[in-house]
C-alpha atoms as a PDB file:
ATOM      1  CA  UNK A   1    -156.307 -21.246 -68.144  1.00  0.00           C
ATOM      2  CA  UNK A   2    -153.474 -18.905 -66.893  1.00  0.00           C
ATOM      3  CA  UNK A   3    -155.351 -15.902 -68.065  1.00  0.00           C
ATOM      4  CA  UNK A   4    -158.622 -17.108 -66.319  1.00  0.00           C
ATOM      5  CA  UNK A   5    -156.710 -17.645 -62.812  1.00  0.00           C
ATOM      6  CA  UNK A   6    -155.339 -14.115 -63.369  1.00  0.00           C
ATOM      7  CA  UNK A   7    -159.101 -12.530 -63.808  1.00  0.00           C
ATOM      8  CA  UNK A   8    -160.390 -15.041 -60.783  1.00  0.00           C
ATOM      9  CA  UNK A   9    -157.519 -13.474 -58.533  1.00  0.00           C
ATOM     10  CA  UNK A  10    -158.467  -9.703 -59.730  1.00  0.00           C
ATOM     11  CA  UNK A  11    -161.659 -10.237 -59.026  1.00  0.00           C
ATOM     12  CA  UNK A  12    -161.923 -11.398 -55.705  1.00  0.00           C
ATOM     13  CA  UNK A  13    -158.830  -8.637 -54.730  1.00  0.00           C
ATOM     14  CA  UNK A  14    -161.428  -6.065 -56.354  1.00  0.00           C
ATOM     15  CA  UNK A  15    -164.881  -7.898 -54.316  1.00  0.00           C
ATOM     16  CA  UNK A  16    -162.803  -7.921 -50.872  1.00  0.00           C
ATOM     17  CA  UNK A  17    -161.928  -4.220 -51.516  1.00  0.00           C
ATOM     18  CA  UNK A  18    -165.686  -3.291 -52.319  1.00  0.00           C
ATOM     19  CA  UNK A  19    -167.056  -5.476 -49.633  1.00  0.00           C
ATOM     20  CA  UNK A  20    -164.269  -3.407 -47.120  1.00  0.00           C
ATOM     21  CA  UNK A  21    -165.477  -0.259 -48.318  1.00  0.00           C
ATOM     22  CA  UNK A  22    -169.238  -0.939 -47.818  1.00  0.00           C
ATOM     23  CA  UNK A  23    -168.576  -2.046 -44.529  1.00  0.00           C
ATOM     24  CA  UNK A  24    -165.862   0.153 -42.589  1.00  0.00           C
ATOM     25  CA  UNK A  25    -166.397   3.324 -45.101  1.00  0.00           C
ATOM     26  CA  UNK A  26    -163.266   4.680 -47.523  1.00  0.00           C
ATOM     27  CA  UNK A  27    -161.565   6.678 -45.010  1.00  0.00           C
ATOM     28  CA  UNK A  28    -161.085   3.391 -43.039  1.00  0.00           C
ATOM     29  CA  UNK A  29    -160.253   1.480 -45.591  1.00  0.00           C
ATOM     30  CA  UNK A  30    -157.301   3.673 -46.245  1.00  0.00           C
ATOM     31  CA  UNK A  31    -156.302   3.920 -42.394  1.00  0.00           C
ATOM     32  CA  UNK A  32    -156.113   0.162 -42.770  1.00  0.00           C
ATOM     33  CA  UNK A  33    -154.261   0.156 -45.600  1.00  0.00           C
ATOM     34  CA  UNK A  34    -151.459   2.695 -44.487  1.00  0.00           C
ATOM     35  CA  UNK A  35    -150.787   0.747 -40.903  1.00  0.00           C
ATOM     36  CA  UNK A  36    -147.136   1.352 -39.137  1.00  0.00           C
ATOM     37  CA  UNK A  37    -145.828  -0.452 -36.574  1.00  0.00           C
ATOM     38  CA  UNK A  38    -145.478   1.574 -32.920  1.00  0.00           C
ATOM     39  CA  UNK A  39    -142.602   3.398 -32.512  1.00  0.00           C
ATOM     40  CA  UNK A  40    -141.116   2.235 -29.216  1.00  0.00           C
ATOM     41  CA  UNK A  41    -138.038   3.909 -26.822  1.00  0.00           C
ATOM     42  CA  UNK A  42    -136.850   3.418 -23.793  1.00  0.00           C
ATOM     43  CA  UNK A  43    -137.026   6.976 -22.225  1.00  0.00           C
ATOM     44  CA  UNK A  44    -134.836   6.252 -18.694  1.00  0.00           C
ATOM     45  CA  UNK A  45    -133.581   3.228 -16.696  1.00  0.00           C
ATOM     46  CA  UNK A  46    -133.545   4.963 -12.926  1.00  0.00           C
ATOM     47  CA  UNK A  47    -132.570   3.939  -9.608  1.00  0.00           C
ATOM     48  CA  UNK A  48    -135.736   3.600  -7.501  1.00  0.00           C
ATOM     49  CA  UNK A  49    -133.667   1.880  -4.096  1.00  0.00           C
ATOM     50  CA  UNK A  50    -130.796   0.553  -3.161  1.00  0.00           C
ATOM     51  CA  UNK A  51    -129.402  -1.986   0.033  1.00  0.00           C
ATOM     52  CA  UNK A  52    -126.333  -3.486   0.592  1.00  0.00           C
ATOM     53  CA  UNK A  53    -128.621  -6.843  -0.611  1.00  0.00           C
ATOM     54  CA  UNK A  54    -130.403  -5.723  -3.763  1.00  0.00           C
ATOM     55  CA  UNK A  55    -130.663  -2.883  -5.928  1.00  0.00           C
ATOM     56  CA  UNK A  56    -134.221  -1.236  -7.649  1.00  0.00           C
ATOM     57  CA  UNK A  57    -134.753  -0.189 -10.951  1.00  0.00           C
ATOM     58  CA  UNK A  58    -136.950   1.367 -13.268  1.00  0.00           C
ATOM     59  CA  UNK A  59    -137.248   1.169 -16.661  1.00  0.00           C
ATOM     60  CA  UNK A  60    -139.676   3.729 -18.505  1.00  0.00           C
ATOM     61  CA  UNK A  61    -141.202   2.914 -21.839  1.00  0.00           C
ATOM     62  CA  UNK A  62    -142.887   4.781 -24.179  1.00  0.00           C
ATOM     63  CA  UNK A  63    -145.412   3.909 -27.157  1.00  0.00           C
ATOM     64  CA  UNK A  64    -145.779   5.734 -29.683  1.00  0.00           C
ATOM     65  CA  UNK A  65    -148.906   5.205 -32.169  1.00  0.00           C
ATOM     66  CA  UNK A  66    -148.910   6.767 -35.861  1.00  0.00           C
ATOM     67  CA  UNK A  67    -152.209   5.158 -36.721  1.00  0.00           C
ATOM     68  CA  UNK A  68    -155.418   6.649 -36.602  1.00  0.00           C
ATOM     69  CA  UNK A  69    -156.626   3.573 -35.349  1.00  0.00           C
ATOM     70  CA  UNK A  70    -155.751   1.827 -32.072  1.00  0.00           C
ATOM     71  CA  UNK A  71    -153.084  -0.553 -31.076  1.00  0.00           C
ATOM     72  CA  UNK A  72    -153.163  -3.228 -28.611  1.00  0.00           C
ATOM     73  CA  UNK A  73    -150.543  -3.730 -26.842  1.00  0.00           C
ATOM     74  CA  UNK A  74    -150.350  -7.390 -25.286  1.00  0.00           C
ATOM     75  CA  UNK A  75    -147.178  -7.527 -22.590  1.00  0.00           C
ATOM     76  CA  UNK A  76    -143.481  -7.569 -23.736  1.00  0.00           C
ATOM     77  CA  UNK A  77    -140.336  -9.638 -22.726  1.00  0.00           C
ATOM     78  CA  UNK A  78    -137.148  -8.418 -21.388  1.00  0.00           C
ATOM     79  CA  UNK A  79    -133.523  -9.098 -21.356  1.00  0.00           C
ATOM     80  CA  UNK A  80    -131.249  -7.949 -18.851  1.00  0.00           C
ATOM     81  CA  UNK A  81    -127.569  -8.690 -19.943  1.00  0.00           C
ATOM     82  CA  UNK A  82    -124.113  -8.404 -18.091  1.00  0.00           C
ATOM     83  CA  UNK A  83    -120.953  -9.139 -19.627  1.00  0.00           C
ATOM     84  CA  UNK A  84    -123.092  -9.761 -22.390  1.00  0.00           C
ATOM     85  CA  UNK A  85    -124.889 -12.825 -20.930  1.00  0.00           C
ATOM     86  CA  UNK A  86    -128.592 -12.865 -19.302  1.00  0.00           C
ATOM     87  CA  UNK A  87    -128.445 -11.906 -15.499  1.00  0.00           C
ATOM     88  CA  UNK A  88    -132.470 -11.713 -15.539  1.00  0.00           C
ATOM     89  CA  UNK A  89    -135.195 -12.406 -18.343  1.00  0.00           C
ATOM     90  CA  UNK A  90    -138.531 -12.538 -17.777  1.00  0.00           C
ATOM     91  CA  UNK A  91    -142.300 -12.349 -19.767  1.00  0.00           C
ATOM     92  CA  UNK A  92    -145.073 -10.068 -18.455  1.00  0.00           C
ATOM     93  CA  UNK A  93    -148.689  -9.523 -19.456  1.00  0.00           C
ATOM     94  CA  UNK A  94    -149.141  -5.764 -20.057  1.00  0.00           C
ATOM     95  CA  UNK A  95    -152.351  -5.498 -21.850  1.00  0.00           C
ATOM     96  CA  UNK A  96    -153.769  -1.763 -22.746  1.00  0.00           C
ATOM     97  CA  UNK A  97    -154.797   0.004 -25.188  1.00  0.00           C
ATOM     98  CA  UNK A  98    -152.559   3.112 -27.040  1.00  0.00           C
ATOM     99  CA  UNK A  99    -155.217   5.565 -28.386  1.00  0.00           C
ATOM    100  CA  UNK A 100    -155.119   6.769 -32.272  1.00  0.00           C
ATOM    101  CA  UNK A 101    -152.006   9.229 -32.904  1.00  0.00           C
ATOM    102  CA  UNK A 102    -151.204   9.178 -29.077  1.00  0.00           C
ATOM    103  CA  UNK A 103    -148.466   8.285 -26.577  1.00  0.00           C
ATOM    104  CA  UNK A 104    -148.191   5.993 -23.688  1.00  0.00           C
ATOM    105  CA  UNK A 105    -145.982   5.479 -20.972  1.00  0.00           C
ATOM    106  CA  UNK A 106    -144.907   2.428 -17.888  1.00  0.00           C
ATOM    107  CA  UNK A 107    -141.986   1.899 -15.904  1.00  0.00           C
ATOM    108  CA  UNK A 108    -141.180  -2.082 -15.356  1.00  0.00           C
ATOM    109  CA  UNK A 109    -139.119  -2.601 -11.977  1.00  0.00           C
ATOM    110  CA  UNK A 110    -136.539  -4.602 -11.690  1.00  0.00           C
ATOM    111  CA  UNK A 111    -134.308  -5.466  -8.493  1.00  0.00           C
ATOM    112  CA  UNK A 112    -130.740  -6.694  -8.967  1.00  0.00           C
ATOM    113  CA  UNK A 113    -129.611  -9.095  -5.935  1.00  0.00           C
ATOM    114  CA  UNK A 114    -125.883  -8.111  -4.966  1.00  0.00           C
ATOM    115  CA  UNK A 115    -125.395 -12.238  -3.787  1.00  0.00           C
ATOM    116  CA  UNK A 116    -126.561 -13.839  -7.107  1.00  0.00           C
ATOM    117  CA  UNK A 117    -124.620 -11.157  -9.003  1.00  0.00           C
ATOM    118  CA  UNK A 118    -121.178 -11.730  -7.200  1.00  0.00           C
ATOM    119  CA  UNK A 119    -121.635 -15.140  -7.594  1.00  0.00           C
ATOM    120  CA  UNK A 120    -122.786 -15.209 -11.308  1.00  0.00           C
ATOM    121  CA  UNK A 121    -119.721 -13.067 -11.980  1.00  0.00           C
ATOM    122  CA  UNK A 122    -117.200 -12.812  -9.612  1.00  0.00           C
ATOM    123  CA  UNK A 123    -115.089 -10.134 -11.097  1.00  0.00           C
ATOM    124  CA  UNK A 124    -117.816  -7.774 -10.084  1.00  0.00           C
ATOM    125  CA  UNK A 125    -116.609  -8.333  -6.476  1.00  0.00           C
ATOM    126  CA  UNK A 126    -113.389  -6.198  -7.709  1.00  0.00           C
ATOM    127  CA  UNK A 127    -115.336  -3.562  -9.535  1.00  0.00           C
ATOM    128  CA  UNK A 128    -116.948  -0.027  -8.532  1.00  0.00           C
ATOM    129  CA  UNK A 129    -119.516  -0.305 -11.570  1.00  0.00           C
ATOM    130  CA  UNK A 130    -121.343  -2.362 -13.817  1.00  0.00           C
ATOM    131  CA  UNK A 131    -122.451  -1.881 -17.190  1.00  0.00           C
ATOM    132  CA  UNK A 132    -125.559  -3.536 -18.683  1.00  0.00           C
ATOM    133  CA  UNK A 133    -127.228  -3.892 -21.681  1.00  0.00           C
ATOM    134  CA  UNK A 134    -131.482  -4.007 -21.068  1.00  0.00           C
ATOM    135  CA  UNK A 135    -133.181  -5.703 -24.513  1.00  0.00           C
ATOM    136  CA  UNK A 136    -136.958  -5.218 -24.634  1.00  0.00           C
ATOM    137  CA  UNK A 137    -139.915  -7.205 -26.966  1.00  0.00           C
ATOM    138  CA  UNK A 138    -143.130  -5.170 -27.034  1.00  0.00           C
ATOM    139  CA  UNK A 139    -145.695  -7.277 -28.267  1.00  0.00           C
ATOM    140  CA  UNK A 140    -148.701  -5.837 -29.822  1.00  0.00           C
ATOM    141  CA  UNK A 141    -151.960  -7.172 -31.673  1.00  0.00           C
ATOM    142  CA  UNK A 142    -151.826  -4.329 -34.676  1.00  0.00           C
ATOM    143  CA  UNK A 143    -154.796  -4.131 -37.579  1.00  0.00           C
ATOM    144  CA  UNK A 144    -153.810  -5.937 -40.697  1.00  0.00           C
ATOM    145  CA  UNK A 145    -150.241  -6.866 -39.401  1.00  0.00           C
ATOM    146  CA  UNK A 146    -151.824  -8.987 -36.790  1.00  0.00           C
ATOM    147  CA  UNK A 147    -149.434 -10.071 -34.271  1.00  0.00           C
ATOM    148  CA  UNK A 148    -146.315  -8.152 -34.269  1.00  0.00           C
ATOM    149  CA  UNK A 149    -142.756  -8.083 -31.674  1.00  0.00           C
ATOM    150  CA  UNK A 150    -141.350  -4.823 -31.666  1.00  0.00           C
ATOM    151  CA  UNK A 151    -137.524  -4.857 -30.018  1.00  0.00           C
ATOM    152  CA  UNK A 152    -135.646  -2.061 -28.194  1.00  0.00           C
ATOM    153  CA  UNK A 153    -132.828  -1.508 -26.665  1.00  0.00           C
ATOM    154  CA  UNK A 154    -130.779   0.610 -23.542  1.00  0.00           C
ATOM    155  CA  UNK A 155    -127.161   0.691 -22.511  1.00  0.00           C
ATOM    156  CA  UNK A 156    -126.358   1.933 -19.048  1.00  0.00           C
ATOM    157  CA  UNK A 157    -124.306   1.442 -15.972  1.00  0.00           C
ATOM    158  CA  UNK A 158    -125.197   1.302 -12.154  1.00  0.00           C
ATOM    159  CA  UNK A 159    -123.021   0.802  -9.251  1.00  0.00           C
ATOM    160  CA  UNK A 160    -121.836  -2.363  -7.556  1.00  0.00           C
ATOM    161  CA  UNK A 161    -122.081  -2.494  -3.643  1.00  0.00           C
ATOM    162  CA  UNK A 162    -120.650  -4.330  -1.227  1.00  0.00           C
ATOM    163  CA  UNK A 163    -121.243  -5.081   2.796  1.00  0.00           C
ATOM    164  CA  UNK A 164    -118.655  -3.628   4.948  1.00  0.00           C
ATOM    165  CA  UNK A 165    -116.649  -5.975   6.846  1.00  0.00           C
ATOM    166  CA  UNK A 166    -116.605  -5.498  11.039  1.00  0.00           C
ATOM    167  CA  UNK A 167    -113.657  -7.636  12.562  1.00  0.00           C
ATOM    168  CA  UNK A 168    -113.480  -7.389  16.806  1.00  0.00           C
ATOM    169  CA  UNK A 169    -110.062  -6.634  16.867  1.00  0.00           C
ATOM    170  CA  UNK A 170    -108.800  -6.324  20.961  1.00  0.00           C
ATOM    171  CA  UNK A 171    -109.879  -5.876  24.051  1.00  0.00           C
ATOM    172  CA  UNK A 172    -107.271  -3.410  25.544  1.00  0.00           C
ATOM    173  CA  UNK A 173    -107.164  -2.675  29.519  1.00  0.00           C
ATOM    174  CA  UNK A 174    -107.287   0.568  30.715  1.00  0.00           C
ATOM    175  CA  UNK A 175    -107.415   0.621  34.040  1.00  0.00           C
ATOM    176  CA  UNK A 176    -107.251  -2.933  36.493  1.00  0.00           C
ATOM    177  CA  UNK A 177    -108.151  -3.176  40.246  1.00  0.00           C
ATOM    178  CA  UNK A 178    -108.999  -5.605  42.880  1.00  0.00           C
ATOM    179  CA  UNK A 179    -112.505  -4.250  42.661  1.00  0.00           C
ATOM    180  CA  UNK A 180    -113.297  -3.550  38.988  1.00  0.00           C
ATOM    181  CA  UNK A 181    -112.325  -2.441  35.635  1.00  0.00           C
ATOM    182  CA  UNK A 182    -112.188  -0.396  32.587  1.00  0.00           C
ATOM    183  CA  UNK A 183    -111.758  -2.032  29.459  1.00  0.00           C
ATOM    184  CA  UNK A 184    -112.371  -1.455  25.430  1.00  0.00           C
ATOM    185  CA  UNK A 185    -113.605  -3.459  23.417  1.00  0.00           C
ATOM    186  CA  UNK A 186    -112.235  -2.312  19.843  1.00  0.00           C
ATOM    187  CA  UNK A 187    -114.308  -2.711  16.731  1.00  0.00           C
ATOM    188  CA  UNK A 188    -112.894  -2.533  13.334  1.00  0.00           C
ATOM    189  CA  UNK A 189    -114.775  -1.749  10.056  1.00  0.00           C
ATOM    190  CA  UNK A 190    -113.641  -1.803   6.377  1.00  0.00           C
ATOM    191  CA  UNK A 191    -115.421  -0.423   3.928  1.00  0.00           C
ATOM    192  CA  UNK A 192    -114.628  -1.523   0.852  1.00  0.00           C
ATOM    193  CA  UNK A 193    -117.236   0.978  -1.387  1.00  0.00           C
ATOM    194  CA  UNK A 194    -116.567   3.945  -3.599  1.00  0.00           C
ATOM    195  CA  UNK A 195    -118.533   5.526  -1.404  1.00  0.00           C
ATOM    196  CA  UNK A 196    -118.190   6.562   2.623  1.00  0.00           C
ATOM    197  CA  UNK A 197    -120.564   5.656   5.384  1.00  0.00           C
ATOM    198  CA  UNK A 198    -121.374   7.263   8.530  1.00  0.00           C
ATOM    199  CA  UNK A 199    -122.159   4.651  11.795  1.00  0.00           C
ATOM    200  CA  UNK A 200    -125.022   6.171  13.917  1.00  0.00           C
ATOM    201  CA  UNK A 201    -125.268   3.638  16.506  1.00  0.00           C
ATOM    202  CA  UNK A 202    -124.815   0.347  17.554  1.00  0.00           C
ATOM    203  CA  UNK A 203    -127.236  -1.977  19.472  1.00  0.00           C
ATOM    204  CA  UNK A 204    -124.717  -4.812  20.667  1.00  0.00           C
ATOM    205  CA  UNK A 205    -124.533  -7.505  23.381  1.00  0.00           C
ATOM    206  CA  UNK A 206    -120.705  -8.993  23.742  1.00  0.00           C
ATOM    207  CA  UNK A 207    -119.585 -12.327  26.449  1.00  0.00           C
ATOM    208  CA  UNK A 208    -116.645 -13.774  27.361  1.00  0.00           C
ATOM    209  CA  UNK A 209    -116.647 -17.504  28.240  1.00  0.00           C
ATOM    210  CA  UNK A 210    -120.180 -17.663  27.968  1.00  0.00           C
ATOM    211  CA  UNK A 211    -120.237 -14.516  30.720  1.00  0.00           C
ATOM    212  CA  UNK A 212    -121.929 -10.983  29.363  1.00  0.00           C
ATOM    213  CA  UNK A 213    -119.594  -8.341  29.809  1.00  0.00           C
ATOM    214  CA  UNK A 214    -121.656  -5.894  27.928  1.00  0.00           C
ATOM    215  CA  UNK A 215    -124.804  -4.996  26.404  1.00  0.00           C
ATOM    216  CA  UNK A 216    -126.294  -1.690  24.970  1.00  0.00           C
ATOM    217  CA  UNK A 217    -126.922   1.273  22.309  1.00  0.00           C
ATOM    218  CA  UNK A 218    -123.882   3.357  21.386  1.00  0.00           C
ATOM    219  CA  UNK A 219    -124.341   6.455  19.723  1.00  0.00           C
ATOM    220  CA  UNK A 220    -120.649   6.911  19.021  1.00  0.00           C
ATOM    221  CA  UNK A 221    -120.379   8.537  15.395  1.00  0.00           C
ATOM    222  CA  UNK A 222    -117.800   7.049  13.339  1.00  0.00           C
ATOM    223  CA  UNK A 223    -117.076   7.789   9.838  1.00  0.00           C
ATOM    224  CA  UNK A 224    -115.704   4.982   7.245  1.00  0.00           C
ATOM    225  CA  UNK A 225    -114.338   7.068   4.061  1.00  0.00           C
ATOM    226  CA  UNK A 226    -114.685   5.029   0.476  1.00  0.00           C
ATOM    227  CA  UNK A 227    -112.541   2.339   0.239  1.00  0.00           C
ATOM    228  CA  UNK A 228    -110.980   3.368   3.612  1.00  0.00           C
ATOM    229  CA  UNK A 229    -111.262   1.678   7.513  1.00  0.00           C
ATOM    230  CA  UNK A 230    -112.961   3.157  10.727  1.00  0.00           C
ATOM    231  CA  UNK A 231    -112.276   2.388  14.285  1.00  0.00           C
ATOM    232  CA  UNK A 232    -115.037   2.175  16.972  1.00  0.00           C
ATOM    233  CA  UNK A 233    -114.023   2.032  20.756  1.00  0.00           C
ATOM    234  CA  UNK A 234    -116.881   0.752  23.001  1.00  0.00           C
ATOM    235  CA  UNK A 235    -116.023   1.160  26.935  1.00  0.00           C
ATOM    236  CA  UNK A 236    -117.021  -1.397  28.985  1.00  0.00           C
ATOM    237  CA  UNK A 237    -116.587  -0.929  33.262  1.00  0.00           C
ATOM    238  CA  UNK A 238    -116.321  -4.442  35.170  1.00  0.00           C
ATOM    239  CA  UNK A 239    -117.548  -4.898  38.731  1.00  0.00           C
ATOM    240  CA  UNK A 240    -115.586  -7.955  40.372  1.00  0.00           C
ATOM    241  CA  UNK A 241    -118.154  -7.626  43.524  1.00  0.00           C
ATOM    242  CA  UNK A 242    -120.928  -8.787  40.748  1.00  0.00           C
ATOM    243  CA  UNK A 243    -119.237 -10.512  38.240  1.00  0.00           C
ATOM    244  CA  UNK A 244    -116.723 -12.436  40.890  1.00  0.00           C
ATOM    245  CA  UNK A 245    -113.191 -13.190  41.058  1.00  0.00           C
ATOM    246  CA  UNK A 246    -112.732 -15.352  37.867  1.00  0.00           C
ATOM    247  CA  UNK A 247    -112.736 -11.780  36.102  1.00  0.00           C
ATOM    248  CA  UNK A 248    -110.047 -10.338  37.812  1.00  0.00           C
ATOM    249  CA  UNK A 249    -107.690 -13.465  37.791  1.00  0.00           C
ATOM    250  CA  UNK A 250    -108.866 -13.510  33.630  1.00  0.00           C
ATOM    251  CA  UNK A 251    -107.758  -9.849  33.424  1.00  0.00           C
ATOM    252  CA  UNK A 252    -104.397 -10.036  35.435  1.00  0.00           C
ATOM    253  CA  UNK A 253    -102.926 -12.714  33.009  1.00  0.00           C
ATOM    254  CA  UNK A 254    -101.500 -12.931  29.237  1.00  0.00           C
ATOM    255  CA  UNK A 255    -104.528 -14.849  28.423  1.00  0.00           C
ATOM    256  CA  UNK A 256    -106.705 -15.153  25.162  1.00  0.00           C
ATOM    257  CA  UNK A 257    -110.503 -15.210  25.856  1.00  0.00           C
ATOM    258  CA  UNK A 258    -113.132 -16.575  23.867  1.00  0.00           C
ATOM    259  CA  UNK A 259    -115.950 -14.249  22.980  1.00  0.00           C
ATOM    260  CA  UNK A 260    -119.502 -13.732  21.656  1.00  0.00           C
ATOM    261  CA  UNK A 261    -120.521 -10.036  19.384  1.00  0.00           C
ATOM    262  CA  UNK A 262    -124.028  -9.659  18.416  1.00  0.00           C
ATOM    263  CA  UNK A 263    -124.631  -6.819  17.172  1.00  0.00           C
ATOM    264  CA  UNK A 264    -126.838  -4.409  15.004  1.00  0.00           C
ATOM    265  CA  UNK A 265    -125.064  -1.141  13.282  1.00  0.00           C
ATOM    266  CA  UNK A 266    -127.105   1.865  11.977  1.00  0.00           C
ATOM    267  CA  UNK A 267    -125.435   3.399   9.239  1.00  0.00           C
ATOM    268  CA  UNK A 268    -125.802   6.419   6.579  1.00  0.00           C
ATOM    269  CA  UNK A 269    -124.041   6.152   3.318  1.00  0.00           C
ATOM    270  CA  UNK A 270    -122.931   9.213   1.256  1.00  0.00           C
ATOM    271  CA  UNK A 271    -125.428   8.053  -1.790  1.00  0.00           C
ATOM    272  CA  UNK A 272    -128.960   9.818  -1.778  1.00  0.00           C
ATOM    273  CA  UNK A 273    -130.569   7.072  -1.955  1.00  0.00           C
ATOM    274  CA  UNK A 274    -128.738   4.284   0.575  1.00  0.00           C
ATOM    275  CA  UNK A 275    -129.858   5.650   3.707  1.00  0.00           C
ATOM    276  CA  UNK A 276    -131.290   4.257   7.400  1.00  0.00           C
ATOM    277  CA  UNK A 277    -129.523   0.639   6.474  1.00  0.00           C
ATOM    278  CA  UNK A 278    -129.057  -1.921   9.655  1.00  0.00           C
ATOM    279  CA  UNK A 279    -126.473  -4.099   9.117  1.00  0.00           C
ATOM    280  CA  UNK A 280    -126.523  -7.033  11.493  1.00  0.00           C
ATOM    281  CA  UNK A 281    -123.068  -8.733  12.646  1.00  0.00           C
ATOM    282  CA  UNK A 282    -122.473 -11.450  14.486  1.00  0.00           C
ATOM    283  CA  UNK A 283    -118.594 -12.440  15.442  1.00  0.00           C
ATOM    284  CA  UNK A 284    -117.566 -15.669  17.627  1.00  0.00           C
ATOM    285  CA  UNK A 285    -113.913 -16.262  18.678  1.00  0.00           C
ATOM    286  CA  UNK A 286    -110.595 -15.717  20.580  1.00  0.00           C
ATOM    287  CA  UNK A 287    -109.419 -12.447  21.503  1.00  0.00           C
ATOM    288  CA  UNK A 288    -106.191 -11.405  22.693  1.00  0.00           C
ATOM    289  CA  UNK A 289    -106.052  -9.218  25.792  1.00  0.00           C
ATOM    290  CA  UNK A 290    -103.826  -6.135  25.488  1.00  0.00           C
ATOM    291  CA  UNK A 291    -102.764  -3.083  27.819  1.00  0.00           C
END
């Protein structure tokens, strides 16, 4: 009985080998035989953008096919790992088609949000750098192997930034009469980045006690080295004839003043690609008056 299972078996190996042959042809036959699985790399992992919010990425794959017959390439998964947890995963359909003994290449973006980072893992906050691990699952619908998950892998590192602080420091007198004066309001920002920036301008409107003192565009240039502070003095000239009396009597006394800063700063950083970034700032308070 053994025997006759073992001659059933050889037989129907030998009829679906004859019936492939008379169909696809031998040349086929033996492409379908010899099947390999894509080779797959990850060529690059690139910065594409960068804000003091988010950072861009791009991630360029490559396919390689050894078959001289086509492979179908479905989608693929992805893993992006810090401190070697998930930060981001995600699934994509991707679905083309890599030609016979050809190549193929896409970039997948990814943006990495500063805010969910620090608070995912607040060491960053500390740090200059990151490094990350990327895991990729190519999934492909291959001849004979059917469906088929092919991982690979990238190590890297990209850097960490932070918003600079802007704290309204004083508002110094510099020069007090019966009809006016000359005041500055001074400005101070930290910059707590391995990198310098360079403030263009500032759009800003400032009060005190619900009275505007000031509004405007600066075009002051100020430079904040990496990890290093900057100091921006903006002149402001009080008329008591317009603004009345209350001014004058606020200005000739010890007093602390309560304040509203809204304003807009146009900065450059030192890294090609963080330039033309607004940051917005809005500050509410007391503020000593000095001379």
């Amino acid at each position: 009985m053994k025997n006759l299972l073992r001659v059933n078996r050889r037989a129907g190996q030998v009829a679906s080998v004859l019936l492939l042959l008379g169909i696809f042809g031998c040349s086929t036959v033996q492409n379908l035989v010899n099947i390999k699985k894509p080779n797959v790399s990850i060529e690059n992992v690139r910065l594409t953008g960068m804000s003091l919010s988010d950072l861009d990425l791009a991630v360029a794959l490559k396919v390689d096919n050894p078959n001289q017959l086509t492979a179908d390439l479905e989608g693929f998964d992805f893993d992006f790992q810090i401190n070697q947890s998930s930060f981001l995963k995600g699934q994509q359909d991707n679905p083309q088609t890599i030609e016979a003994m050809k190549s193929s290449s896409f970039e997948v973006p990814l943006k990495i949000n500063f805010k969910d980072l620090y608070s995912t893992y607040s060491t960053l906050k500390s740090q200059d750098n990151s490094t990350y691990k990327i895991d990729f699952g190519l999934a492909f619908n291959l001849p004979v192997l059917g469906k088929t998950r092919i991982p690979v892998s990238h190590e890297g590192e990209f850097p960490l930034i932070k918003v600079p602080s802007v704290k309204i420091s004083t508002l110094k007198i510099n020069k007090l009469n019966l009809t006016g004066a000359d005041v500055a309001l001074e400005l101070e920002i930290d910059n707590p980045n391995a990198f310098g920036f360079s403030l263009k301008s500032l759009d800003y409107n400032f009060q005190v006690n619900g009275q505007e003192w000031a509004q405007g565009l600066t075009n002051r240039a100020v430079q904040i080295a990496e990890k290093g502070k900057g100091t921006l003095s903006i002149p402001v000239s009080l008329n008591f004839l317009e603004m009345g009396q209350t001014v004058f009597r606020l200005l000739s006394g010890d007093n602390t003043v309560n304040y509203n800063f809204d304003g807009k700063f146009a900065l450059d950083s030192s890294l090609p690609l963080l330039k033309d970034i607004n940051l917005p700032v809005t500050r509410a308070g007391e503020l000593v008056i000095t001379r």
